[in-house]
N, C-alpha and C. Protein backbone atom coordinates (compact mmCIF):
# COMPACT_ATOMS: atom_id res chain seq x y z
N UNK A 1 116.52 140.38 162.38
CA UNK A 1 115.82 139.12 162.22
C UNK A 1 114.86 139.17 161.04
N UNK A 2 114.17 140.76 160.72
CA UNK A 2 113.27 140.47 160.22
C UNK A 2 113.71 140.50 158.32
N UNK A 3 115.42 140.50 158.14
CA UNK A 3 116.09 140.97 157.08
C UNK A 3 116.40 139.43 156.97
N UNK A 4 116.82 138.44 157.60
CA UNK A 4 116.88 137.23 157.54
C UNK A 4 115.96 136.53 157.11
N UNK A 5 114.82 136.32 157.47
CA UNK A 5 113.68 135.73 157.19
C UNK A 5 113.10 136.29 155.46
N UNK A 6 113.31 137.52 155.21
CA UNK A 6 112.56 138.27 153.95
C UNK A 6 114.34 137.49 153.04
N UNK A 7 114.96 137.67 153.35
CA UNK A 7 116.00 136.72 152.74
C UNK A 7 115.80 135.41 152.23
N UNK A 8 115.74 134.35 153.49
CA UNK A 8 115.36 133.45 153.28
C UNK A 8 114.49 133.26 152.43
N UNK A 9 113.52 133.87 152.45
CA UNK A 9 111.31 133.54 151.86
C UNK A 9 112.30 133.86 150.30
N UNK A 10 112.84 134.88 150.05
CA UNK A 10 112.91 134.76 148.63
C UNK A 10 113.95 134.08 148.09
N UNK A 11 114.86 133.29 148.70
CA UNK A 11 115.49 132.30 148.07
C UNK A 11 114.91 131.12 147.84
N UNK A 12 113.70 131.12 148.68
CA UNK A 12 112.74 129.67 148.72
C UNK A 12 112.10 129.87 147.36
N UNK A 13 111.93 131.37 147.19
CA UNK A 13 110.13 131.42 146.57
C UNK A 13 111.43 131.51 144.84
N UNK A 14 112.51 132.14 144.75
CA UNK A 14 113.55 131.75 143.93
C UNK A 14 113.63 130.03 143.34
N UNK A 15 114.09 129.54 144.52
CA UNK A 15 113.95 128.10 144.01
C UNK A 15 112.72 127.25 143.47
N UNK A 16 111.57 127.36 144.57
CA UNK A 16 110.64 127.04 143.66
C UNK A 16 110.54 127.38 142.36
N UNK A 17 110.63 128.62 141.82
CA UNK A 17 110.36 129.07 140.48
C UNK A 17 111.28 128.48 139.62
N UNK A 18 112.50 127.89 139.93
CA UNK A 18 113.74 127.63 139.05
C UNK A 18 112.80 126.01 139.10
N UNK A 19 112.38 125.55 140.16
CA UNK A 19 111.97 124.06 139.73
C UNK A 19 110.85 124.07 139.16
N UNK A 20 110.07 125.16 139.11
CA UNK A 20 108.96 124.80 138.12
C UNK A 20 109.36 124.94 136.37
N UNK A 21 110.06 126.00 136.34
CA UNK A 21 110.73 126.03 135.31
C UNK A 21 111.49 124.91 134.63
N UNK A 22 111.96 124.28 135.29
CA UNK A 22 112.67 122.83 134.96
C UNK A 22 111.93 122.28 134.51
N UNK A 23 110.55 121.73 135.49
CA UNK A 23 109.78 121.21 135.19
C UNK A 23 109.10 121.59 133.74
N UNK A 24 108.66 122.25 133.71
CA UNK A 24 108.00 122.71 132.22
C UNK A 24 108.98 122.74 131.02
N UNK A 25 110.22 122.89 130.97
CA UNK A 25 111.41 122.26 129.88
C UNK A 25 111.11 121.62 129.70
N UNK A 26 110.74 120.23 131.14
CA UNK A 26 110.80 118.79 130.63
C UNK A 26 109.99 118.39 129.69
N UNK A 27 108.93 118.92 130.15
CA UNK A 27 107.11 119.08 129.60
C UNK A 27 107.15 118.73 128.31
N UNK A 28 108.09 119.98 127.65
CA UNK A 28 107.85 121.29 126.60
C UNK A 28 108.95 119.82 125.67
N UNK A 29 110.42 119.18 126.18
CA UNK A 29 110.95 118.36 125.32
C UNK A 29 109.44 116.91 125.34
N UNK A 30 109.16 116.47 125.92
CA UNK A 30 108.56 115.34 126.62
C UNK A 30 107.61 115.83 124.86
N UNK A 31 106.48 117.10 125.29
CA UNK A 31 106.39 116.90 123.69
C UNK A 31 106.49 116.74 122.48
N UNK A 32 107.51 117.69 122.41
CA UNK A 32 108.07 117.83 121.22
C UNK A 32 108.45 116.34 120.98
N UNK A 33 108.88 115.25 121.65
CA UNK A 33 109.35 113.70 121.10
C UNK A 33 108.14 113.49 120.87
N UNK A 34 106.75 113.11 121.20
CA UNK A 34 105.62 112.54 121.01
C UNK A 34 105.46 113.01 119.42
N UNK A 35 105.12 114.60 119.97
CA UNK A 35 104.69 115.01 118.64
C UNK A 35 105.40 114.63 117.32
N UNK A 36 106.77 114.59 117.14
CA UNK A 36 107.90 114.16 116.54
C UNK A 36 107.03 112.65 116.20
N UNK A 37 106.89 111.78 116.84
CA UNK A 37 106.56 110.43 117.11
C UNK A 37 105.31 110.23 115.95
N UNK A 38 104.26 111.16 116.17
CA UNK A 38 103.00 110.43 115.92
C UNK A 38 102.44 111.55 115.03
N UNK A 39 103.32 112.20 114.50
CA UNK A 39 102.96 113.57 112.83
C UNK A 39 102.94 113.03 111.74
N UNK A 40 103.43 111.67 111.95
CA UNK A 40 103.54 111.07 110.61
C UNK A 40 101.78 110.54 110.08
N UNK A 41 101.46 110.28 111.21
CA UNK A 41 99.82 109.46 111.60
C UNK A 41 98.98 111.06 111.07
N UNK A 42 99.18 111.79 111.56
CA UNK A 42 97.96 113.32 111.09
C UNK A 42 98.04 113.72 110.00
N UNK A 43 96.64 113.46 109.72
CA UNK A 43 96.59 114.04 108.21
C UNK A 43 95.38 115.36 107.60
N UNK A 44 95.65 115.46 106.73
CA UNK A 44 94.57 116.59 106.10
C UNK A 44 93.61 116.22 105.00
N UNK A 45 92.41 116.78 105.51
CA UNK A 45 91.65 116.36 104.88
C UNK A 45 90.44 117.47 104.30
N UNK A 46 90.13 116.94 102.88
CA UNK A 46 89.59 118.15 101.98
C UNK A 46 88.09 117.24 101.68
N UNK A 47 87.06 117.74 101.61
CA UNK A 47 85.58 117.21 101.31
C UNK A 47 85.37 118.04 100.12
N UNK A 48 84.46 117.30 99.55
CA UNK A 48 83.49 117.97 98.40
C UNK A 48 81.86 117.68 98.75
N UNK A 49 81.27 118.48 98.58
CA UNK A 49 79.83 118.16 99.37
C UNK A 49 79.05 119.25 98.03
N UNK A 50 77.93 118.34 97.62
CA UNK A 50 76.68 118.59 96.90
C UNK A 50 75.79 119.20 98.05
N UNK A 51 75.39 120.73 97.75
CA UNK A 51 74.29 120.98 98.72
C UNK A 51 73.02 121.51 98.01
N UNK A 52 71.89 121.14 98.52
CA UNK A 52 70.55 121.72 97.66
C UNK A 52 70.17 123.21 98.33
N UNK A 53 70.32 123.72 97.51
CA UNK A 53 69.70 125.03 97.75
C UNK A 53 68.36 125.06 97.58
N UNK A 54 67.15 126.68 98.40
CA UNK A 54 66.28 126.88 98.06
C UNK A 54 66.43 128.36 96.93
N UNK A 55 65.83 128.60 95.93
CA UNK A 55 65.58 130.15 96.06
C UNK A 55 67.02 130.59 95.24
N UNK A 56 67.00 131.89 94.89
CA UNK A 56 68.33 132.54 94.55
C UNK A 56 69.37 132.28 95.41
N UNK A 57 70.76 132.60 94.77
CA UNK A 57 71.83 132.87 95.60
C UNK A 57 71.72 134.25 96.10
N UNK A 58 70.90 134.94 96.08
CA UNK A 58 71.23 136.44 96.66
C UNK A 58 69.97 136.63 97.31
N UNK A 59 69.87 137.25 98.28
CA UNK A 59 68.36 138.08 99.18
C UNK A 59 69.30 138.75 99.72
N UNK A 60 68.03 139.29 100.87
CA UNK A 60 67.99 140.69 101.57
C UNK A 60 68.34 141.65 100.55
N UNK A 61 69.15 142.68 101.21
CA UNK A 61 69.57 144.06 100.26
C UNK A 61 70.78 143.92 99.58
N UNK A 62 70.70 142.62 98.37
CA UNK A 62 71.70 142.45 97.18
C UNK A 62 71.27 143.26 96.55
N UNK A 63 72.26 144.48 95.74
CA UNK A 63 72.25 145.04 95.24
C UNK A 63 71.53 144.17 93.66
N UNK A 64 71.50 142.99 93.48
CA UNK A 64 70.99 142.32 92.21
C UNK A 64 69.55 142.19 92.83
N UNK A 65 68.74 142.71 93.53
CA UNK A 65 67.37 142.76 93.89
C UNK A 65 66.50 143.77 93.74
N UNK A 66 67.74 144.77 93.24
CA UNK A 66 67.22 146.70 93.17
C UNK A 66 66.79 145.80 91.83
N UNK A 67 65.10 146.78 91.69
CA UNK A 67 64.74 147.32 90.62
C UNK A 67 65.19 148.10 89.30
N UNK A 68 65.95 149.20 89.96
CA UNK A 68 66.88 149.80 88.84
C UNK A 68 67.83 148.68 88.04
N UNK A 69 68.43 147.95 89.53
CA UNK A 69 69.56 147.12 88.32
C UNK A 69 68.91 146.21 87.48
N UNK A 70 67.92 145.40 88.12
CA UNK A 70 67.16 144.59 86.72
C UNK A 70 66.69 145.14 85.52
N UNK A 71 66.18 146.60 85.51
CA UNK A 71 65.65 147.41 84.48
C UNK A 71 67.00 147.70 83.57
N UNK A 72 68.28 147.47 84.16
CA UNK A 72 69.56 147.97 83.20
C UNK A 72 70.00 146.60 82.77
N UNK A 73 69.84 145.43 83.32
CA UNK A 73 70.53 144.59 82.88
C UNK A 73 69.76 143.35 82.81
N UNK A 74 68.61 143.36 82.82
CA UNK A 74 67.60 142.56 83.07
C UNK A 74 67.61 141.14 84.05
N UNK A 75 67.05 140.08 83.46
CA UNK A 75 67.02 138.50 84.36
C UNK A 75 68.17 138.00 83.81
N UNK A 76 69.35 138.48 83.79
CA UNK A 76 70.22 137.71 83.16
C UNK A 76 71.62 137.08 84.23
N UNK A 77 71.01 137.74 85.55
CA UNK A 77 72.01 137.33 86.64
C UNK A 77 71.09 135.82 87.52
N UNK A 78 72.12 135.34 87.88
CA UNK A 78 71.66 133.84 88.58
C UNK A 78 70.51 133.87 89.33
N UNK A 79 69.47 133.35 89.57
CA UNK A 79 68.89 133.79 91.16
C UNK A 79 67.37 134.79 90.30
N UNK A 80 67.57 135.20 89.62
CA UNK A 80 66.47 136.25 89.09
C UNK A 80 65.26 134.91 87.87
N UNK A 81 65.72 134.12 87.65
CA UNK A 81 64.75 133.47 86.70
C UNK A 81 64.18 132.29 87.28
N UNK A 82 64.64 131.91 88.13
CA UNK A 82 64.40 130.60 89.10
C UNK A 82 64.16 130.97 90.45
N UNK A 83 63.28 131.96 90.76
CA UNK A 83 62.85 132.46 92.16
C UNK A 83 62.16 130.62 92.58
N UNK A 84 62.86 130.16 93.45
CA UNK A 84 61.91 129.21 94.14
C UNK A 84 62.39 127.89 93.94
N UNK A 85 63.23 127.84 93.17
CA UNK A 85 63.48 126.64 92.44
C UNK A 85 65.03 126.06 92.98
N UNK A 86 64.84 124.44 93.08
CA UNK A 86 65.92 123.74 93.77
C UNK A 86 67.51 124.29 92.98
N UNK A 87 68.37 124.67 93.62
CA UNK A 87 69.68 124.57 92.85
C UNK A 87 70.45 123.64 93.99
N UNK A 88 71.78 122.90 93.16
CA UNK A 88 73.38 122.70 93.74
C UNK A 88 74.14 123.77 93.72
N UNK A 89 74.61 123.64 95.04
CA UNK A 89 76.16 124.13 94.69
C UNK A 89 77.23 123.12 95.31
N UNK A 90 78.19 123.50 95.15
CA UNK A 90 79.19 122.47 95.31
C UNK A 90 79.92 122.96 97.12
N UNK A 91 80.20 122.90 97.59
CA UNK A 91 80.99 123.22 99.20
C UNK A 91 81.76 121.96 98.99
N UNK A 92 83.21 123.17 99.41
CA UNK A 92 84.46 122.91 100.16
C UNK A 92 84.43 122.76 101.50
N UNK A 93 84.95 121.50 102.05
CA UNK A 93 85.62 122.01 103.68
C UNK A 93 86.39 121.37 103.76
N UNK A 94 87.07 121.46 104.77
CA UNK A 94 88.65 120.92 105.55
C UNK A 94 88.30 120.57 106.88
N UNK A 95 89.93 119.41 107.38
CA UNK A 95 89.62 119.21 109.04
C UNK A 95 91.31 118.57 108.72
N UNK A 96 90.73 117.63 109.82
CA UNK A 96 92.22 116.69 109.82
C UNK A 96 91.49 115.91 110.65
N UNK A 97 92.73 114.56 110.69
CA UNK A 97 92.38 113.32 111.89
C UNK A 97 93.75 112.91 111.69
N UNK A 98 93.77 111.68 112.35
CA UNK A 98 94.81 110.98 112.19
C UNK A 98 94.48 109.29 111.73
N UNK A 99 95.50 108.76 111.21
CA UNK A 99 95.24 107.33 110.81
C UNK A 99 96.04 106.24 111.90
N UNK A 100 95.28 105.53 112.11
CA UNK A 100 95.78 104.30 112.18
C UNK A 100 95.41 102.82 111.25
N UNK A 101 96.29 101.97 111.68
CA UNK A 101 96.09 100.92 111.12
C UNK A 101 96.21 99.61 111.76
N UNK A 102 95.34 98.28 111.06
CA UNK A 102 95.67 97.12 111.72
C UNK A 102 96.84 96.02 111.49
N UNK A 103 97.10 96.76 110.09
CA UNK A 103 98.55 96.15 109.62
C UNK A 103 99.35 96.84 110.09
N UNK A 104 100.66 96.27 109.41
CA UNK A 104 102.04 97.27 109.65
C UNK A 104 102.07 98.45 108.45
N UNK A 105 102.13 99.50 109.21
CA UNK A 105 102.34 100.61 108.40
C UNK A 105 101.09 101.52 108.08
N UNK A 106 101.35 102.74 108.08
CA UNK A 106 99.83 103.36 107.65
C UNK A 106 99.71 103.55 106.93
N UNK A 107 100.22 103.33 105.85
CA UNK A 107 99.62 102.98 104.31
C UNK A 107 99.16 101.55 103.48
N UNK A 108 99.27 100.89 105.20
CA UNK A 108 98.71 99.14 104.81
C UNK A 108 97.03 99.11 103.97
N UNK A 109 96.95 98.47 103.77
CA UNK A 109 95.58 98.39 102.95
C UNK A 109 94.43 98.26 103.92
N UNK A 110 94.70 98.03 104.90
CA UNK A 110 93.90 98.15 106.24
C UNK A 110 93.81 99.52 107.39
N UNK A 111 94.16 100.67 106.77
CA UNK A 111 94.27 101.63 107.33
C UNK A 111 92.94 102.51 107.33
N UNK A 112 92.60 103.48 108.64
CA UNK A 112 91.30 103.86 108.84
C UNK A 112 92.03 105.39 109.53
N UNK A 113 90.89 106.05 109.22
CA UNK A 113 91.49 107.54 109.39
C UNK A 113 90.34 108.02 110.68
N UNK A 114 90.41 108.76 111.64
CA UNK A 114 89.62 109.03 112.60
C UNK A 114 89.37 110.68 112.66
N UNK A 115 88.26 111.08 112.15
CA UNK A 115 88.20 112.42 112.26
C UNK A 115 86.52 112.80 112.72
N UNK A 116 86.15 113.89 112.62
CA UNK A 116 85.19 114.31 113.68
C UNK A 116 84.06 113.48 112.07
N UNK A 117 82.98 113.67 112.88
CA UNK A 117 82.00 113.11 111.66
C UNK A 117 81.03 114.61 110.92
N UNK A 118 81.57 116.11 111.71
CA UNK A 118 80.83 117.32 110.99
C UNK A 118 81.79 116.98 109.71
N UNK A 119 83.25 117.16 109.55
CA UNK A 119 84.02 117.08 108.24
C UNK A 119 83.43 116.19 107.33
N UNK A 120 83.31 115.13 107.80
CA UNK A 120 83.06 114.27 106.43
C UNK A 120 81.22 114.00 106.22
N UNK A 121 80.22 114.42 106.77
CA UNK A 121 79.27 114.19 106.90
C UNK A 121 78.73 114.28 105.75
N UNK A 122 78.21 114.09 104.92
CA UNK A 122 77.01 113.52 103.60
C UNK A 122 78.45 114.93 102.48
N UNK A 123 79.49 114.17 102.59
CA UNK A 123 80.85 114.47 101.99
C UNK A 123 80.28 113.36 100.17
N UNK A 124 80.92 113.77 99.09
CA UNK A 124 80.85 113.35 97.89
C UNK A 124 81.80 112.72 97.53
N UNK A 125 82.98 113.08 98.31
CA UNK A 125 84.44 113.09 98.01
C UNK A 125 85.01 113.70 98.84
N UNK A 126 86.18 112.38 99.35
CA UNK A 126 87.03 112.43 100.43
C UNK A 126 88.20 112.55 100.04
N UNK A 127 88.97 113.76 99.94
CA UNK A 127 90.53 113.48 99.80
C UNK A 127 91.64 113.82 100.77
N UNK A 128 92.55 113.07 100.97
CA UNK A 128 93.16 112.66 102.33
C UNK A 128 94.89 112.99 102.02
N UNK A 129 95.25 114.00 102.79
CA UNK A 129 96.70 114.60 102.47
C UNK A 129 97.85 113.77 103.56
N UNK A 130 98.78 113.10 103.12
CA UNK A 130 99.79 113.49 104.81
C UNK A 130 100.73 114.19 104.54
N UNK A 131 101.51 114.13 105.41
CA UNK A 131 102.35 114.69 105.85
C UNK A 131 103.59 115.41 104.34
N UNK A 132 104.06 113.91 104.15
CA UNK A 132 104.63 113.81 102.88
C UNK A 132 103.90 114.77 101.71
N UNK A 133 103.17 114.39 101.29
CA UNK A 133 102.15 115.20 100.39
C UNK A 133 102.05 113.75 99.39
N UNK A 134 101.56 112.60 100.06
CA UNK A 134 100.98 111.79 99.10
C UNK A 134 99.20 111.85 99.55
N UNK A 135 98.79 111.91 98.42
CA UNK A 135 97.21 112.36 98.80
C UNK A 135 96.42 110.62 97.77
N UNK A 136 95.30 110.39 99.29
CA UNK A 136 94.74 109.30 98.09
C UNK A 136 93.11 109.58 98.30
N UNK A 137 92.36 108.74 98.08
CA UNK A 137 90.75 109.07 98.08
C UNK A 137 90.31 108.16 99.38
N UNK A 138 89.54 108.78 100.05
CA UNK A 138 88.80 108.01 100.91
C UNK A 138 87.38 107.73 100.70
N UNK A 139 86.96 106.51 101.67
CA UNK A 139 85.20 106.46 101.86
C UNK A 139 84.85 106.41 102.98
N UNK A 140 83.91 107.02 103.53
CA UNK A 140 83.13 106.73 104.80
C UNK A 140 83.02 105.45 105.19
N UNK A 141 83.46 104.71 106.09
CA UNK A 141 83.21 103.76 106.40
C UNK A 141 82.46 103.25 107.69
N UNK A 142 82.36 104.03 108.58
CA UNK A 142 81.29 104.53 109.80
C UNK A 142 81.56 105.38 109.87
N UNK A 143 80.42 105.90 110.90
CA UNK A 143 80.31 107.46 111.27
C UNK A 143 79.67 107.12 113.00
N UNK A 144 79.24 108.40 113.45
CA UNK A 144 78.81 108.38 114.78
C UNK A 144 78.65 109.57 115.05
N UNK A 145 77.49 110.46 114.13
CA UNK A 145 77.36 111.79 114.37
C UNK A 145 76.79 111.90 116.21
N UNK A 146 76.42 111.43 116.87
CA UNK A 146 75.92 111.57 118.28
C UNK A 146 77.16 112.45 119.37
N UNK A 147 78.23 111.14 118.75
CA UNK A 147 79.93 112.12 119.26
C UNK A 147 80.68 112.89 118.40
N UNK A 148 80.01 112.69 117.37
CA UNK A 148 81.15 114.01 116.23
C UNK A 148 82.18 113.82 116.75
């Protein structure tokens, strides 16, 4: 009896596993169509951002802070003649979002791109990749740093 039952339990606990498995195929196609569906809409996106610096580009223990090396090569590296003083530099970043639109098509002239608001935040220049690799310029047009 007790060879029957340990029989049974694992043809059950067998089948279950074959239907979860099914199940998760379905899942796994069920995505792949969406995703298929709506890749055309995600895009990439590149910022240019002006940032103010304080002070040199180098502290702590940069080797351009030794004494010796200034005595060999003097104030002639960045950061050594302007102790204190405002600089730019330029920052890169990346993200993605996706677009939609209120016309037909997402390259209607009414199209709006949805991405977090850290990517594009006090951004100089917005440039916007899809899929294809046609890239055009964007502008901020709201934001809502509270939900990023």
């Amino acid at each position: 009896m007790t060879l029957v039952f340990l029989f049974s339990f694992l043809s059950l606990s067998a089948s279950a596993e074959t239907d979860h498995m099914a199940s998760l195929k379905q899942t796994g196609k069920a995505f792949t169509q969406v995703s298929r569906k709506v890749s055309p809409s995600v895009v990439y996106i590149q910022v240019e951002k002006i940032q103010q610096t304080q002070g040199p580009p180098f502290s702590g223990n940069s080797p351009f802070n030794d004494e010796l090396f200034k005595r060999f090569f003097g104030d002639q590296f960045p950061g050594f003649g302007n102790q204190g003083q405002p600089q730019q530099r330029r920052a890169v970043g990346q993200g993605s979002g996706f677009v939609f639109s209120l016309d037909k098509g997402l390259l209607s002239e009414n199209a709006y791109i949805l991405t977090n608001n850290h990517v594009v935040e006090g951004a100089s220049k917005i440039r916007i990749t899809f899929k294809g690799g046609e890239q055009f310029d964007a502008e901020i047009k709201g934001a809502d740093p509270k939900s990023d």
